[in-house]
Protein backbone atom coordinates (compact mmCIF):
# COMPACT_ATOMS: atom_id res chain seq x y z
CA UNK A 1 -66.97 -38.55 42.19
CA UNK A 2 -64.75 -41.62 42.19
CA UNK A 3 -63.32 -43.71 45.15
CA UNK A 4 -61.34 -41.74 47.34
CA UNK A 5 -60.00 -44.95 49.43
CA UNK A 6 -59.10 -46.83 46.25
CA UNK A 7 -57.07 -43.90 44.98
CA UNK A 8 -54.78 -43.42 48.27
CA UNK A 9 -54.88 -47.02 48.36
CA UNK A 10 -53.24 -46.55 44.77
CA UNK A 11 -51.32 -43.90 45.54
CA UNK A 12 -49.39 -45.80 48.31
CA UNK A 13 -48.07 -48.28 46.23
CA UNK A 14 -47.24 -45.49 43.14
CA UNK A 15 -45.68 -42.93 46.44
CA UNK A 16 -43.61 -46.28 47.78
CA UNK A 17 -42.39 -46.32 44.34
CA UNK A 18 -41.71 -42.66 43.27
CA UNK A 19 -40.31 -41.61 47.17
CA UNK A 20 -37.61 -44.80 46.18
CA UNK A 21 -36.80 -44.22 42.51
CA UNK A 22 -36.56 -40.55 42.86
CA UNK A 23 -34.69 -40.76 46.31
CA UNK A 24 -32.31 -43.61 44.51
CA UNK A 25 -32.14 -41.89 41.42
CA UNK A 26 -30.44 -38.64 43.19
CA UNK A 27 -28.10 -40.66 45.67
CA UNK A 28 -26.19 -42.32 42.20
CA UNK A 29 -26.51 -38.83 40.27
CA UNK A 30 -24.65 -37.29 43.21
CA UNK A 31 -22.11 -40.22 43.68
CA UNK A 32 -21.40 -39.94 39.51
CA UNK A 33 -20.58 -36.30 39.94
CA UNK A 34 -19.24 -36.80 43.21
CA UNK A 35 -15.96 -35.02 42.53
CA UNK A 36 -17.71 -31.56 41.76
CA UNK A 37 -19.87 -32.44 44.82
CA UNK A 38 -16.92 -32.14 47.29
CA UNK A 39 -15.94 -29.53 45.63
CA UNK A 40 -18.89 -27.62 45.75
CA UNK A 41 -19.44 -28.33 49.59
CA UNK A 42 -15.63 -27.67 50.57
CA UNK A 43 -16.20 -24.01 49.51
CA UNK A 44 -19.86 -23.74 51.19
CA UNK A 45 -19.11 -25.28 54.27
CA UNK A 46 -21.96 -23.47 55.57
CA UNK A 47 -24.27 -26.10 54.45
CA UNK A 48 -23.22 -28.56 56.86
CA UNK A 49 -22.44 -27.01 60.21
CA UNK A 50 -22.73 -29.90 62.40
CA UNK A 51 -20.02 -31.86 60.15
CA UNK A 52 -16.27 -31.53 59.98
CA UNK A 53 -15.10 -32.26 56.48
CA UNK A 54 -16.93 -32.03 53.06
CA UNK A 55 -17.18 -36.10 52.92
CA UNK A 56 -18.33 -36.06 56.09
CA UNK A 57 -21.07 -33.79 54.65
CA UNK A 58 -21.41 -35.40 51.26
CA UNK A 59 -22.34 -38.93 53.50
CA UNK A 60 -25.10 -36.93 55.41
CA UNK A 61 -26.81 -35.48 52.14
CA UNK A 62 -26.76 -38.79 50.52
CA UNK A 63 -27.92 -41.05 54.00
CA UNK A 64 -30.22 -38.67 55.99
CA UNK A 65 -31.33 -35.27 53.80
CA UNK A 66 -32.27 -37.81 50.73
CA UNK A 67 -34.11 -40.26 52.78
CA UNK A 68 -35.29 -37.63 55.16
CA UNK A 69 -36.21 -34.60 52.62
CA UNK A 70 -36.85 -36.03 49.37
CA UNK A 71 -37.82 -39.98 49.66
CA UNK A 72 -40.47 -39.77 52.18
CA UNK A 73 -42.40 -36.23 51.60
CA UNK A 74 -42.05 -37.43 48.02
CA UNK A 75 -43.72 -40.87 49.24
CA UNK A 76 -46.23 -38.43 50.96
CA UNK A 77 -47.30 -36.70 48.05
CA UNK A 78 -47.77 -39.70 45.72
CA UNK A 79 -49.98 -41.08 48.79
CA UNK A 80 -52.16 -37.60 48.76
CA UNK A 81 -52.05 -37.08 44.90
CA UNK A 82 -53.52 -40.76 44.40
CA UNK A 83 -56.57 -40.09 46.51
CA UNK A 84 -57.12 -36.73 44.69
CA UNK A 85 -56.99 -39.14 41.31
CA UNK A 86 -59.49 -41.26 42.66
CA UNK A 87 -61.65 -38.89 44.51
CA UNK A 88 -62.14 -36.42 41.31
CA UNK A 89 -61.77 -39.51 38.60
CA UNK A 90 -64.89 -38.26 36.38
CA UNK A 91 -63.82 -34.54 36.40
CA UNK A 92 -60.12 -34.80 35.21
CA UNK A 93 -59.43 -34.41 31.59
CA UNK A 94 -59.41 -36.87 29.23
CA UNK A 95 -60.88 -40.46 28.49
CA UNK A 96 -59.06 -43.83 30.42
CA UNK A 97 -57.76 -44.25 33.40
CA UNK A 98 -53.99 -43.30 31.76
CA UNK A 99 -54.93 -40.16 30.42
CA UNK A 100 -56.69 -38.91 33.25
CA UNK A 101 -53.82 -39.95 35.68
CA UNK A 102 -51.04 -38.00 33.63
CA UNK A 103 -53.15 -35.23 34.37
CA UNK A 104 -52.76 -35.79 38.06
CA UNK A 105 -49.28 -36.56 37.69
CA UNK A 106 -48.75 -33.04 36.62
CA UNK A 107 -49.97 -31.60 39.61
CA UNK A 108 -47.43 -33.95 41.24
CA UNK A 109 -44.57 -33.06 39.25
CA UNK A 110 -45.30 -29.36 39.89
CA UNK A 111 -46.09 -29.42 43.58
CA UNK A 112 -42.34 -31.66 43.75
CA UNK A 113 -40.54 -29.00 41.91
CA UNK A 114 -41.70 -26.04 43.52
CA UNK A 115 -41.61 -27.17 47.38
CA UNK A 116 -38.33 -28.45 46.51
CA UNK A 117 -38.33 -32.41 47.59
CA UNK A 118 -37.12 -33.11 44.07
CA UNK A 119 -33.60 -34.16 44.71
CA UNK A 120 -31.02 -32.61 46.25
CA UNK A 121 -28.66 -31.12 43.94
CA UNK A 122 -25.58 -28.48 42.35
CA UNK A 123 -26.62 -25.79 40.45
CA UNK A 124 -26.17 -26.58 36.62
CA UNK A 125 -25.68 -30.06 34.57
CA UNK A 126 -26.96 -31.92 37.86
CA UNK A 127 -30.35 -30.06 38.77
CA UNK A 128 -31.63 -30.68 34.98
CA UNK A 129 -30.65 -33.79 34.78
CA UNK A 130 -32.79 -34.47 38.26
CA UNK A 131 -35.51 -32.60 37.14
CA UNK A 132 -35.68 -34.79 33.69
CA UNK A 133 -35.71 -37.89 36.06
CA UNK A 134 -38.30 -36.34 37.95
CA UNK A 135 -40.72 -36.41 35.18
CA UNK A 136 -39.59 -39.53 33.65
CA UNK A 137 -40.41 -41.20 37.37
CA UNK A 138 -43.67 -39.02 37.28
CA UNK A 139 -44.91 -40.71 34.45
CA UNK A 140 -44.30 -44.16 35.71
CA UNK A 141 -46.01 -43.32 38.94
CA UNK A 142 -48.82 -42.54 37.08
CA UNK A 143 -49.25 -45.50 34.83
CA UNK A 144 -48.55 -47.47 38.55
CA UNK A 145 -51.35 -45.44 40.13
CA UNK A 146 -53.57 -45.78 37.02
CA UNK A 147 -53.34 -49.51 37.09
CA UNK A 148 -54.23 -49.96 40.53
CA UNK A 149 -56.60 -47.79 40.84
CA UNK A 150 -58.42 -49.72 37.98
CA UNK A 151 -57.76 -53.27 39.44
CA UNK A 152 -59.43 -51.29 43.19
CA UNK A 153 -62.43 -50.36 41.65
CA UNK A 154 -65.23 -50.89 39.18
CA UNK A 155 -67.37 -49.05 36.46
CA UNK A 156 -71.38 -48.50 37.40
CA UNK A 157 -73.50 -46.70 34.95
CA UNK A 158 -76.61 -45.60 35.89
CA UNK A 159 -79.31 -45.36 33.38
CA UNK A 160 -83.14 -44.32 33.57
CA UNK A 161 -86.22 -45.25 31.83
CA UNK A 162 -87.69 -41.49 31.92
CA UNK A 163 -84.71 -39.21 32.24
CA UNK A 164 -86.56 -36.26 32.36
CA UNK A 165 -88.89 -37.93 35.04
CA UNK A 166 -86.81 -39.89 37.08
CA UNK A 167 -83.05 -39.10 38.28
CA UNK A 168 -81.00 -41.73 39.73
CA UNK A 169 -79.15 -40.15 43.11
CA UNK A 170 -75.95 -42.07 44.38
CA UNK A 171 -74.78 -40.63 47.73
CA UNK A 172 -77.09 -37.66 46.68
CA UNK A 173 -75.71 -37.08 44.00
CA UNK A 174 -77.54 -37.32 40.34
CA UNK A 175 -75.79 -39.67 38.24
CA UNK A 176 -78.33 -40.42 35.68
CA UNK A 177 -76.97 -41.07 32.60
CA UNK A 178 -73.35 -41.27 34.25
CA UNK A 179 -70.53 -44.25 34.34
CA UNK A 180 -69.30 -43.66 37.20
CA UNK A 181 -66.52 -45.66 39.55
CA UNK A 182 -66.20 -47.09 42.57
CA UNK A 183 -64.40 -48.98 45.18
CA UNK A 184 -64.77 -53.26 45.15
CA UNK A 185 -67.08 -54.60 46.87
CA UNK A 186 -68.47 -51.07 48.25
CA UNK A 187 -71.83 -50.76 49.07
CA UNK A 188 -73.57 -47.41 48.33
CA UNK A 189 -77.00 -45.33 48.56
CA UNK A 190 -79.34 -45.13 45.89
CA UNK A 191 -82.79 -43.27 45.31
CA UNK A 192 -84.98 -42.52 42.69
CA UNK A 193 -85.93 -39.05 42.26
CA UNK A 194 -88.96 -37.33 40.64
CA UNK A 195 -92.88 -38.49 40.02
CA UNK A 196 -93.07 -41.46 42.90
CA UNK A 197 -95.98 -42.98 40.96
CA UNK A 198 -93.74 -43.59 38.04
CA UNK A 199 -91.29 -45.68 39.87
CA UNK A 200 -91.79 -49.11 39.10
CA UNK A 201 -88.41 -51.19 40.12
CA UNK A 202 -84.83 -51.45 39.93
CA UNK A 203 -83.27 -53.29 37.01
CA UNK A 204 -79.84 -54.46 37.29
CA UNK A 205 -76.49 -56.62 35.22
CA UNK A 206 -73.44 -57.10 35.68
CA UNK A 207 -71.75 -57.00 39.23
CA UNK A 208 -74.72 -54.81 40.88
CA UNK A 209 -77.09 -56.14 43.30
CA UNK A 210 -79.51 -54.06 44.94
CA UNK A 211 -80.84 -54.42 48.24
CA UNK A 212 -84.29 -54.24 47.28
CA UNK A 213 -85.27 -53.78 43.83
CA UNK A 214 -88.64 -52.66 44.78
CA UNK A 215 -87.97 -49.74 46.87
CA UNK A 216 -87.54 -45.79 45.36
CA UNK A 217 -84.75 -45.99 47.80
CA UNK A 218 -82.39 -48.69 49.03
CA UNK A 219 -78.55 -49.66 48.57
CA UNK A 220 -76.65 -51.60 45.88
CA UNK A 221 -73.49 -53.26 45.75
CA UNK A 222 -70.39 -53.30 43.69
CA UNK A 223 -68.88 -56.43 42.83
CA UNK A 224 -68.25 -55.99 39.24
CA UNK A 225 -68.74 -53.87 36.10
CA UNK A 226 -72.52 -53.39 35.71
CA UNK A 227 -75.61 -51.20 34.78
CA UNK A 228 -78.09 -50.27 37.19
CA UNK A 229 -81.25 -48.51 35.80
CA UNK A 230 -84.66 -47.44 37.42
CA UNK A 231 -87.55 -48.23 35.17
């Protein structure tokens, strides 16, 4: 598992940007075809009940449905779909931090498009050319989310002297012979499973620190990039 917090952390800033570009994006789409907008609305009038005249109902969509119905669940789901990234890092597809987020981001895409917060559009010229910048904004949320997500946390790997006889557990989970990722500056559990008389110490490098090298189980510390091995 990866970082959790350092994903929605990630995912905030990449949601604060997709919620605005995709929310800007559809307010100037509608305003360039705003002609076939009002003419679309003046023979659906149902649409907007509460207003009187199609402008009138071309302002709301643009001011309140966009912010309200596309720009902030949109927001939402960049916030949720960055923790995911984080939180399931070492089981998405792929190798780097890119790669695995466009694999994320297609999640996104798909969960925008069929609960309908992409954009609020006409049938036709207007919805593909919304969905197109839906996935051209994807993909820049992703290389956003990817970015911060790297600079929020840092690579362990977690090596053993006897594999077969002793596992490394993180968090109780066995991550010998695993890079794995995690937040800055987070400290976590360790332990050293298997034949207690073969334990010896912990051996660390990099940005690790353990809280007592001498003990099967204690807690280490992330700081940096590092190796941290049980001999």
């Amino acid at each position: 598992m990866g970082s959790g917090l350092a994903g929605a952390k990630a995912g905030i800033l990449g949601g604060i940007f997709l919620g605005a570009a995709i929310g800007i994006s559809n307010i100037v789409l509608l305003e360039v075809f705003s002609s076939d907008v009002l003419q679309f609305l003046a023979g659906n009038s149902s649409l907007c009940p509460n207003t009187v005249t199609p402008q009138d109902c071309f302002s709301t969509t643009l001011y309140v449905s966009i912010p309200t119905y596309v720009m902030f669940p949109v927001a939402v789901f960049g916030v949720i779909f960055g923790g995911l990234f984080g939180a399931y890092f070492e089981y998405l597809p792929g190798v780097g931090y890119r790669i695995r987020a466009l694999s994320i981001g297609l999640g996104l895409l798909v969960s925008i498009l069929f609960f309908g917060v992409g954009g609020e559009t006409l049938p036709g010229t207007t919805r593909a050319v919304m969905s197109a910048l839906d996935l051209v904004l994807v993909v820049a949320y992703t290389l956003i989310v990817s970015r911060f997500y790297r600079k929020f946390t840092r690579e362990v790997e977690f090596g053993s002297a006897r594999p077969k006889e002793l596992k490394v557990l993180v968090d109780g989970r066995n991550s010998t012979g695993r890079m794995k990722t995690f937040a800055l500056n987070s400290t976590h559990k360790v332990r050293a499973e298997g034949d207690g008389r073969g334990f010896k110490e912990w051996l660390v490098s990099g940005g690790v620190s353990v809280e007592d090298t001498k003990s099967f189980e204690t807690t280490f510390k992330v700081e940096g990039n590092g190796l941290l091995k049980v001999s």
